[in-house]
N, C-alpha and C. Protein backbone atom coordinates (compact mmCIF):
# COMPACT_ATOMS: atom_id res chain seq x y z
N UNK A 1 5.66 5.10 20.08
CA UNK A 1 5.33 5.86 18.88
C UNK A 1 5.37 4.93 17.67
N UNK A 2 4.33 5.21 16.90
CA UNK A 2 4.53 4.08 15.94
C UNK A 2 4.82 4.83 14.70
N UNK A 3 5.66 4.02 13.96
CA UNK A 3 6.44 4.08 12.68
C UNK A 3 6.30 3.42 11.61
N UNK A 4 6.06 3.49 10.46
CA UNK A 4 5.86 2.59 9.34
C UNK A 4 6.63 3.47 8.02
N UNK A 5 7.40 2.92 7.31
CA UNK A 5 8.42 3.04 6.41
C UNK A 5 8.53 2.27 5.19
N UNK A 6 7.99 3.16 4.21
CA UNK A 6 7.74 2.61 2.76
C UNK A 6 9.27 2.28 2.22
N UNK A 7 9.29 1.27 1.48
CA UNK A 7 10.65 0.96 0.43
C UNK A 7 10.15 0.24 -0.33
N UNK A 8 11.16 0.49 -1.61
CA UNK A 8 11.24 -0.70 -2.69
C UNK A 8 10.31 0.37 -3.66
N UNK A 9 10.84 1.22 -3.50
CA UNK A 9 9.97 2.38 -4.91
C UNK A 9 10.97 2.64 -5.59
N UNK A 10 10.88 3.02 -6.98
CA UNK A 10 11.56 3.12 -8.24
C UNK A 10 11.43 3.50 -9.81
N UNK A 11 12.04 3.77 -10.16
CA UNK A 11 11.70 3.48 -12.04
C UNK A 11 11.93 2.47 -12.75
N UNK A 12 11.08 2.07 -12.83
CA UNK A 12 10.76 0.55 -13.77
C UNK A 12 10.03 1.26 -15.32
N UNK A 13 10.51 0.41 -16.18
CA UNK A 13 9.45 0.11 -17.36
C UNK A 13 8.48 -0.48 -17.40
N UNK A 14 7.21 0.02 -18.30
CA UNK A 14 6.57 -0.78 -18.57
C UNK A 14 6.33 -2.15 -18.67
N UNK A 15 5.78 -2.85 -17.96
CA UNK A 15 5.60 -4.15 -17.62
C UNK A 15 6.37 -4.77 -16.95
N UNK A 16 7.38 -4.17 -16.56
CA UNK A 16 8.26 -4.58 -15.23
C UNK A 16 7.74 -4.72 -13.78
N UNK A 17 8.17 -5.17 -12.58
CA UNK A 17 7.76 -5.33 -11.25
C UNK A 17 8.71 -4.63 -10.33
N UNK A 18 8.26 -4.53 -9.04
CA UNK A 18 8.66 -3.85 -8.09
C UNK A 18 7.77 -4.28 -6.78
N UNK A 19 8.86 -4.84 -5.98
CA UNK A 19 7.99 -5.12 -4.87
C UNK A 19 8.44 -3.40 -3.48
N UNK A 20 6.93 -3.23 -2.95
CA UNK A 20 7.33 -2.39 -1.68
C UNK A 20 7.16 -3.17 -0.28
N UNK A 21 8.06 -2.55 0.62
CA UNK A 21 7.70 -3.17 1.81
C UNK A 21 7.00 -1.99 2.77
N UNK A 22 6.10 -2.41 3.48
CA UNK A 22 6.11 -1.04 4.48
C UNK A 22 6.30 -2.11 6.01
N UNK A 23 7.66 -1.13 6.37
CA UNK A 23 8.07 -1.90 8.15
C UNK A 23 7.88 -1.19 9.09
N UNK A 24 7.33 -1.71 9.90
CA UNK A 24 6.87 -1.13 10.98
C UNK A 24 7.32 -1.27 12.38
N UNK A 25 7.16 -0.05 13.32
CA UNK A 25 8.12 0.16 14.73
C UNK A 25 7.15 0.71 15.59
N UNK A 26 7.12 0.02 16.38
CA UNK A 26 5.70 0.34 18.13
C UNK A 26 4.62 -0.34 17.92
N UNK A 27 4.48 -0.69 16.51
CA UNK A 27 3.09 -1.71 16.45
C UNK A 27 3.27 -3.13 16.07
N UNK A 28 2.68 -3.99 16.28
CA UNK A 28 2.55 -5.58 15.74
C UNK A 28 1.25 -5.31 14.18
N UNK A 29 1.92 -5.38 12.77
CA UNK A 29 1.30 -5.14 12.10
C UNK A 29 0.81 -6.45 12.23
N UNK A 30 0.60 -7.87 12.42
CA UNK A 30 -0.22 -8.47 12.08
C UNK A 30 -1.36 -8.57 13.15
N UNK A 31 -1.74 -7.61 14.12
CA UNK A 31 -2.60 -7.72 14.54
C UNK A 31 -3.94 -6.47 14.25
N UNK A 32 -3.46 -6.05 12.87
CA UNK A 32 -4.32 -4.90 12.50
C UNK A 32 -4.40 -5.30 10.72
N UNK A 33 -5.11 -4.23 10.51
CA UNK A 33 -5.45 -4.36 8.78
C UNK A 33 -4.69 -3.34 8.22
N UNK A 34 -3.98 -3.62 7.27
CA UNK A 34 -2.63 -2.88 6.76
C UNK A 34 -3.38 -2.61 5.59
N UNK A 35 -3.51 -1.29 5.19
CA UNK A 35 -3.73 -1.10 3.57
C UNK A 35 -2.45 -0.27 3.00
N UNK A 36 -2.69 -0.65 1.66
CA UNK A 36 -1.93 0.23 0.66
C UNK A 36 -2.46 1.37 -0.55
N UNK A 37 -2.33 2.59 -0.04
CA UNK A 37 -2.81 3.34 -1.52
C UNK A 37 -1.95 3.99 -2.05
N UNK A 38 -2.34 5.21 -2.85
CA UNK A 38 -1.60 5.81 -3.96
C UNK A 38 -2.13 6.87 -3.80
N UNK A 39 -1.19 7.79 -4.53
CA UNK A 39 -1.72 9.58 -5.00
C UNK A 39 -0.85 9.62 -6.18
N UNK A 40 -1.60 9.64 -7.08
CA UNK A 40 -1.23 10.18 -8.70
C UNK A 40 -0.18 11.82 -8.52
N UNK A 41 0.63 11.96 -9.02
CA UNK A 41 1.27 13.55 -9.18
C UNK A 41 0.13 14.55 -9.36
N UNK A 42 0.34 15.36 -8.56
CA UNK A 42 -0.80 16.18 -8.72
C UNK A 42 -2.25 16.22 -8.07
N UNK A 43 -2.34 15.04 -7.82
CA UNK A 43 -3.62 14.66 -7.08
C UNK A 43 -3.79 15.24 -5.50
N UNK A 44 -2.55 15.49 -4.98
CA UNK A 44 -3.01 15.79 -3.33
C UNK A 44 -2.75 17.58 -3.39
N UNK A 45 -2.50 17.81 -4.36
CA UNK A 45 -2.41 19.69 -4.81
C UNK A 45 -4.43 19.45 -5.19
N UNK A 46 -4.83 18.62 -5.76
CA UNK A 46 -6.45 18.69 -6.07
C UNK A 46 -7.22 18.45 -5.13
N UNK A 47 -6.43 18.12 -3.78
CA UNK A 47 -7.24 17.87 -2.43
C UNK A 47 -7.47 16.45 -2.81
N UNK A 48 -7.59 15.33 -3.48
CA UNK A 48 -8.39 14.35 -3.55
C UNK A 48 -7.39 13.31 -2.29
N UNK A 49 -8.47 12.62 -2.25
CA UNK A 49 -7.88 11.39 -1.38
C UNK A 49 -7.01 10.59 -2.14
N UNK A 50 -6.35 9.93 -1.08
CA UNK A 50 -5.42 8.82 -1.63
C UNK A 50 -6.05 7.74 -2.11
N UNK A 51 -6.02 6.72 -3.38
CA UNK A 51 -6.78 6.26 -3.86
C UNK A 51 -6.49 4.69 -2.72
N UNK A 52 -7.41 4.04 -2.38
CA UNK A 52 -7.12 3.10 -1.75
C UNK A 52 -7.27 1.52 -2.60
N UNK A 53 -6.29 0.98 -2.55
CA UNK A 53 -5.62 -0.32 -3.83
C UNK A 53 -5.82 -1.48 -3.22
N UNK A 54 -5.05 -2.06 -2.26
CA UNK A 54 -5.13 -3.21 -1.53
C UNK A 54 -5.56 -3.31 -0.08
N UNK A 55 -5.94 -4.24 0.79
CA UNK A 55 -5.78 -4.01 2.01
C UNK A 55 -5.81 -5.73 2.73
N UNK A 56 -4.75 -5.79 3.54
CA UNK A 56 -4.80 -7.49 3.72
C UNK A 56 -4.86 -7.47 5.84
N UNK A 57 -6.67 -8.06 5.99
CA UNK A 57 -7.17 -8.10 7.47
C UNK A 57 -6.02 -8.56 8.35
N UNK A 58 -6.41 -8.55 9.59
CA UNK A 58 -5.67 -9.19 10.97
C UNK A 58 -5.77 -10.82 10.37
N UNK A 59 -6.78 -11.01 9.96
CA UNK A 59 -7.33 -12.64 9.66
C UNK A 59 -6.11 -12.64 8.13
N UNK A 60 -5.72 -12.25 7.89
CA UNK A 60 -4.66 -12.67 6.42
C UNK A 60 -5.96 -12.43 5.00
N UNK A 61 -7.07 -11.94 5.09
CA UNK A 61 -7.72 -11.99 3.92
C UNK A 61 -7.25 -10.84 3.24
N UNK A 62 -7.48 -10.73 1.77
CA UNK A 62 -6.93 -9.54 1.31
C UNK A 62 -8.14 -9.34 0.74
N UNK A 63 -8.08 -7.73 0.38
CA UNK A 63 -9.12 -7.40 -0.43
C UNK A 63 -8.34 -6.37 -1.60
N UNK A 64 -8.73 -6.45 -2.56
CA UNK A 64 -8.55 -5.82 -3.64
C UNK A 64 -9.62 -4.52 -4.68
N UNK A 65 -9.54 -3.51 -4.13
CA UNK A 65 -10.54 -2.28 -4.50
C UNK A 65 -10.58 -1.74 -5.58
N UNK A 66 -9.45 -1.92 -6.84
CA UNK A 66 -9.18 -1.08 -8.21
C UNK A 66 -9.13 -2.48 -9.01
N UNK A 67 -10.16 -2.16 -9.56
CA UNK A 67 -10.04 -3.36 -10.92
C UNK A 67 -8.63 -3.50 -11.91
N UNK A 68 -8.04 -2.46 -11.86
CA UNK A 68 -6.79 -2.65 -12.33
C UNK A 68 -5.53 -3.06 -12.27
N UNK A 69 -5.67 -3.61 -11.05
CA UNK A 69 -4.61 -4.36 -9.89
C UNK A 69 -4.75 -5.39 -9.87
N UNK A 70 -5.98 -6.06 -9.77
CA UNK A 70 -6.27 -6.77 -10.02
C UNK A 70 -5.62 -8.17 -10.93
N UNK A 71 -5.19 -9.17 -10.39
CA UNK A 71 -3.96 -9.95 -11.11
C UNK A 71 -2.87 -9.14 -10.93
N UNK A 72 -2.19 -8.17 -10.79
CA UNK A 72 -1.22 -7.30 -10.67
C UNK A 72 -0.64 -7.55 -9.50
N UNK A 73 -1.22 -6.98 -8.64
CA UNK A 73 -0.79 -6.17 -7.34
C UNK A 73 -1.24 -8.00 -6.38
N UNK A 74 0.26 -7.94 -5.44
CA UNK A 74 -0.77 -8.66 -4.35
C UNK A 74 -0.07 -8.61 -3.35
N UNK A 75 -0.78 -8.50 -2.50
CA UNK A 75 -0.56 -8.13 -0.91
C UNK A 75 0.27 -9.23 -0.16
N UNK A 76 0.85 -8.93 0.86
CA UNK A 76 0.87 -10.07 1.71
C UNK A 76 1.82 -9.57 3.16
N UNK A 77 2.00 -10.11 3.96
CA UNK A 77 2.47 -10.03 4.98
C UNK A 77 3.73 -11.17 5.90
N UNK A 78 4.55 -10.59 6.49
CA UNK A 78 5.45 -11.21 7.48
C UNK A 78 5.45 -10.90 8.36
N UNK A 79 4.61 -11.59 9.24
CA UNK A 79 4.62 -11.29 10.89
C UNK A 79 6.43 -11.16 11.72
N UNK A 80 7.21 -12.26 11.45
CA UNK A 80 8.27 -12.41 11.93
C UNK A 80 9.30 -11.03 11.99
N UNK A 81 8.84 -10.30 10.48
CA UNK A 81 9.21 -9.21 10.02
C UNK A 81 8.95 -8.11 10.28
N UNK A 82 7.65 -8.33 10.61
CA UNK A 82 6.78 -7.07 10.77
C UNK A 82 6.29 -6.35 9.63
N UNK A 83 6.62 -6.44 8.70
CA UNK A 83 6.65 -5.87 7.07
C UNK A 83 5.39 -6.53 6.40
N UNK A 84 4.84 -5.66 5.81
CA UNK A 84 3.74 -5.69 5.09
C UNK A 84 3.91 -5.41 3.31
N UNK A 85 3.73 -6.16 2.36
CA UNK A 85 4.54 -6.27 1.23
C UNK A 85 3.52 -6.08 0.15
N UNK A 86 3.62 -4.94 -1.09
CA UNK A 86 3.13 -5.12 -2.04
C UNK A 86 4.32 -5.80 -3.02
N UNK A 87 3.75 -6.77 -3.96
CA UNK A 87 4.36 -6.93 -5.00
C UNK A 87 3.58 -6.31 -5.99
N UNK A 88 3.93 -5.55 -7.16
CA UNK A 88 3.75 -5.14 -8.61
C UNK A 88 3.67 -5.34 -9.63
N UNK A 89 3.11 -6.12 -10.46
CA UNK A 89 4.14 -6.84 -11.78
C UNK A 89 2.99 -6.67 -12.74
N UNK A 90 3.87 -6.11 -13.95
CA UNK A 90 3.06 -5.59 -15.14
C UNK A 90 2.89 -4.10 -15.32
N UNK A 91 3.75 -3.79 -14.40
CA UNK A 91 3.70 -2.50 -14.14
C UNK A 91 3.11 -1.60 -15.80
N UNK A 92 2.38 -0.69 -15.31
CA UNK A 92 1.62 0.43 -16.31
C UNK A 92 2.32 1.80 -16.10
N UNK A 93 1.99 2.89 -17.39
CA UNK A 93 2.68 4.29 -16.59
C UNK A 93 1.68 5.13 -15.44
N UNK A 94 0.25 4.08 -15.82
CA UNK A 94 -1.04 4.89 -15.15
C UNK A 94 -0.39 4.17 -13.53
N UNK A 95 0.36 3.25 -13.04
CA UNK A 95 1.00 3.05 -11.91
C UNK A 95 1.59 4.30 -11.22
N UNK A 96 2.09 4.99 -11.88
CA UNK A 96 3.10 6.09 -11.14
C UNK A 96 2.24 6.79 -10.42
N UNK A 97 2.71 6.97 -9.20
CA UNK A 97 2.31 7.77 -8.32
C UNK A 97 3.16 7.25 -6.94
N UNK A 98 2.72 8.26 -5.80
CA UNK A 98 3.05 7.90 -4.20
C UNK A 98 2.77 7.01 -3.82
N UNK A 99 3.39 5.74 -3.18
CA UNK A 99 2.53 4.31 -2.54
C UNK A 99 2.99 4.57 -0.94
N UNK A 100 1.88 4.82 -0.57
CA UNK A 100 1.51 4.77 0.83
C UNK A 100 1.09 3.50 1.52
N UNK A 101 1.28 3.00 2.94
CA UNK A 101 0.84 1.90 3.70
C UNK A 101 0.47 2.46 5.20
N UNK A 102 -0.85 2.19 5.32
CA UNK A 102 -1.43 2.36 6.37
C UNK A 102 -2.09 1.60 7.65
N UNK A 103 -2.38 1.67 8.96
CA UNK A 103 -2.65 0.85 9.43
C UNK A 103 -4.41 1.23 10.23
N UNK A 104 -5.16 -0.07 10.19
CA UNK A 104 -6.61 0.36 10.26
C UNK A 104 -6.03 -0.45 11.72
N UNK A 105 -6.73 0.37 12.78
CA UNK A 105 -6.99 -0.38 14.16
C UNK A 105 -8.07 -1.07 14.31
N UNK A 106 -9.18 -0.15 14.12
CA UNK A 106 -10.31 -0.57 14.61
C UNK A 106 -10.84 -1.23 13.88
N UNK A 107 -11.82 -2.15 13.89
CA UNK A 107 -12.45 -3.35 13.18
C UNK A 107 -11.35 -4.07 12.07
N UNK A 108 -10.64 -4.74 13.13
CA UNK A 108 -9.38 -5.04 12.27
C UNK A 108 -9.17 -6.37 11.39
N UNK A 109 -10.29 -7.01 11.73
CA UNK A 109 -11.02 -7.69 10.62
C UNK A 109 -11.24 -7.90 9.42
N UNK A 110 -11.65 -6.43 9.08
CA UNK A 110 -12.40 -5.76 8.41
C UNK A 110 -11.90 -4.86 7.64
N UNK A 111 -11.61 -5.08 6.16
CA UNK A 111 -10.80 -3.54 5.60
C UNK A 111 -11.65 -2.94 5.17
N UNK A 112 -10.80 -1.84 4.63
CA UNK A 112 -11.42 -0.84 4.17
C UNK A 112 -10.37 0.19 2.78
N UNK A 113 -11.39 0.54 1.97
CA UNK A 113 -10.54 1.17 0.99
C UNK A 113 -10.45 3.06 1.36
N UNK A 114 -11.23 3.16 2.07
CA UNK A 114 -11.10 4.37 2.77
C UNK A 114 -10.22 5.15 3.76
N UNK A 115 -9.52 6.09 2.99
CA UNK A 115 -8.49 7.15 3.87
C UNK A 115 -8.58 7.21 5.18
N UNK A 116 -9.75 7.43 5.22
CA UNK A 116 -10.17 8.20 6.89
C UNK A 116 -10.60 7.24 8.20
N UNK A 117 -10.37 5.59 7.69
CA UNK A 117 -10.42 4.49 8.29
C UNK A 117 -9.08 3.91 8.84
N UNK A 118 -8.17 4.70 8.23
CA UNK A 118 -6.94 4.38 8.72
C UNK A 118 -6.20 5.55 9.86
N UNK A 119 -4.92 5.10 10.83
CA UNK A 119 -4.42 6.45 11.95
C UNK A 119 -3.33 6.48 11.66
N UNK A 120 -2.68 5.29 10.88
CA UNK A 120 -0.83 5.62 10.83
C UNK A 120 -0.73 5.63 9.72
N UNK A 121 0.11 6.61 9.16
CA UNK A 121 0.49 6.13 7.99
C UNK A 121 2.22 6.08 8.10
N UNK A 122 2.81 6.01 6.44
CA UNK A 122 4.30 6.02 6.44
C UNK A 122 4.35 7.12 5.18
N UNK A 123 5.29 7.54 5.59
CA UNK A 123 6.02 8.99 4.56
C UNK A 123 5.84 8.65 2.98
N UNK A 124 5.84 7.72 2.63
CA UNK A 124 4.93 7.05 1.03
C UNK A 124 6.73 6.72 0.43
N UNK A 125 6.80 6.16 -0.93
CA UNK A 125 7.60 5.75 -1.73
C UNK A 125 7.21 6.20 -3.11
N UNK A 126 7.82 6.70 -3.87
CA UNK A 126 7.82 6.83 -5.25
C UNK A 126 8.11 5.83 -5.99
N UNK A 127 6.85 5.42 -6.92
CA UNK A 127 6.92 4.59 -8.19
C UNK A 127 6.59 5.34 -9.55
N UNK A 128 7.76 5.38 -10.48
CA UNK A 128 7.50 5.78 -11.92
C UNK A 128 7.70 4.54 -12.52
N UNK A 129 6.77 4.72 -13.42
CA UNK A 129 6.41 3.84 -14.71
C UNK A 129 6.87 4.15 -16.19
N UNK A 130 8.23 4.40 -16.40
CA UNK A 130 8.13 4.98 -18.05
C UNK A 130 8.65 4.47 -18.66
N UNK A 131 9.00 4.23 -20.26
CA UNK A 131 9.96 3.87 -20.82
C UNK A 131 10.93 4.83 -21.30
């Protein structure tokens, strides 16, 4: 059964950092494409999808989908660990929301910023942004 377990969520200030880990149990995350998204408060009461932010391939490439993360946010991974790692820094209050980490099987190559491309997810972590 596979398991993946968000940490490292919190309340930070503005322009502060926060790294998350998501660790994982029954799977070898580095042989798949791990993404990371978000749901704003309120957003999964509006039905919308989880917004999809980062995603770093089987091959170690990352891709980056929100222009606003951009320099911000960066992905990375520990095989030894199994843990799949956002770091944060510069944190905004438009940051706050659920951070979710997911795992894409198929074309694992290949990411994707799309919900419905991924089969596992983890129970998410809370990040607030305020002063």
């Amino acid at each position: 059964q596979v398991q993946l377990v968000e940490s490292g969520g919190g309340v930070v200030q503005p322009g502060g950092s926060l790294k998350l880990s998501c660790a994982a149990a029954g799977v070898s995350l580095g042989q798949y494409a791990i993404g990371w998204f978000r749901q704003a408060p309120g957003k999964e009461r509006e039905g919308q999808e989880r917004e999809g932010l980062v995603c770093i391939s089987n091959r170690d490439d990352g891709y980056y989908y929100v222009p606003s993360v951009k320099g911000r946010f960066t992905i990375s991974r520990d095989n030894n660990k199994n843990t799949v790692y956002l770091q944060m820094n510069d944190l905004k209050p438009e940051d706050t929301a659920a951070y979710y980490c997911a795992v894409k099987y198929l074309s694992a190559s290949i990411c994707s910023r799309l919900e419905k491309r991924y089969e596992d997810w983890g129970q998410g972590t809370q990040v607030t942004v305020s002063s």
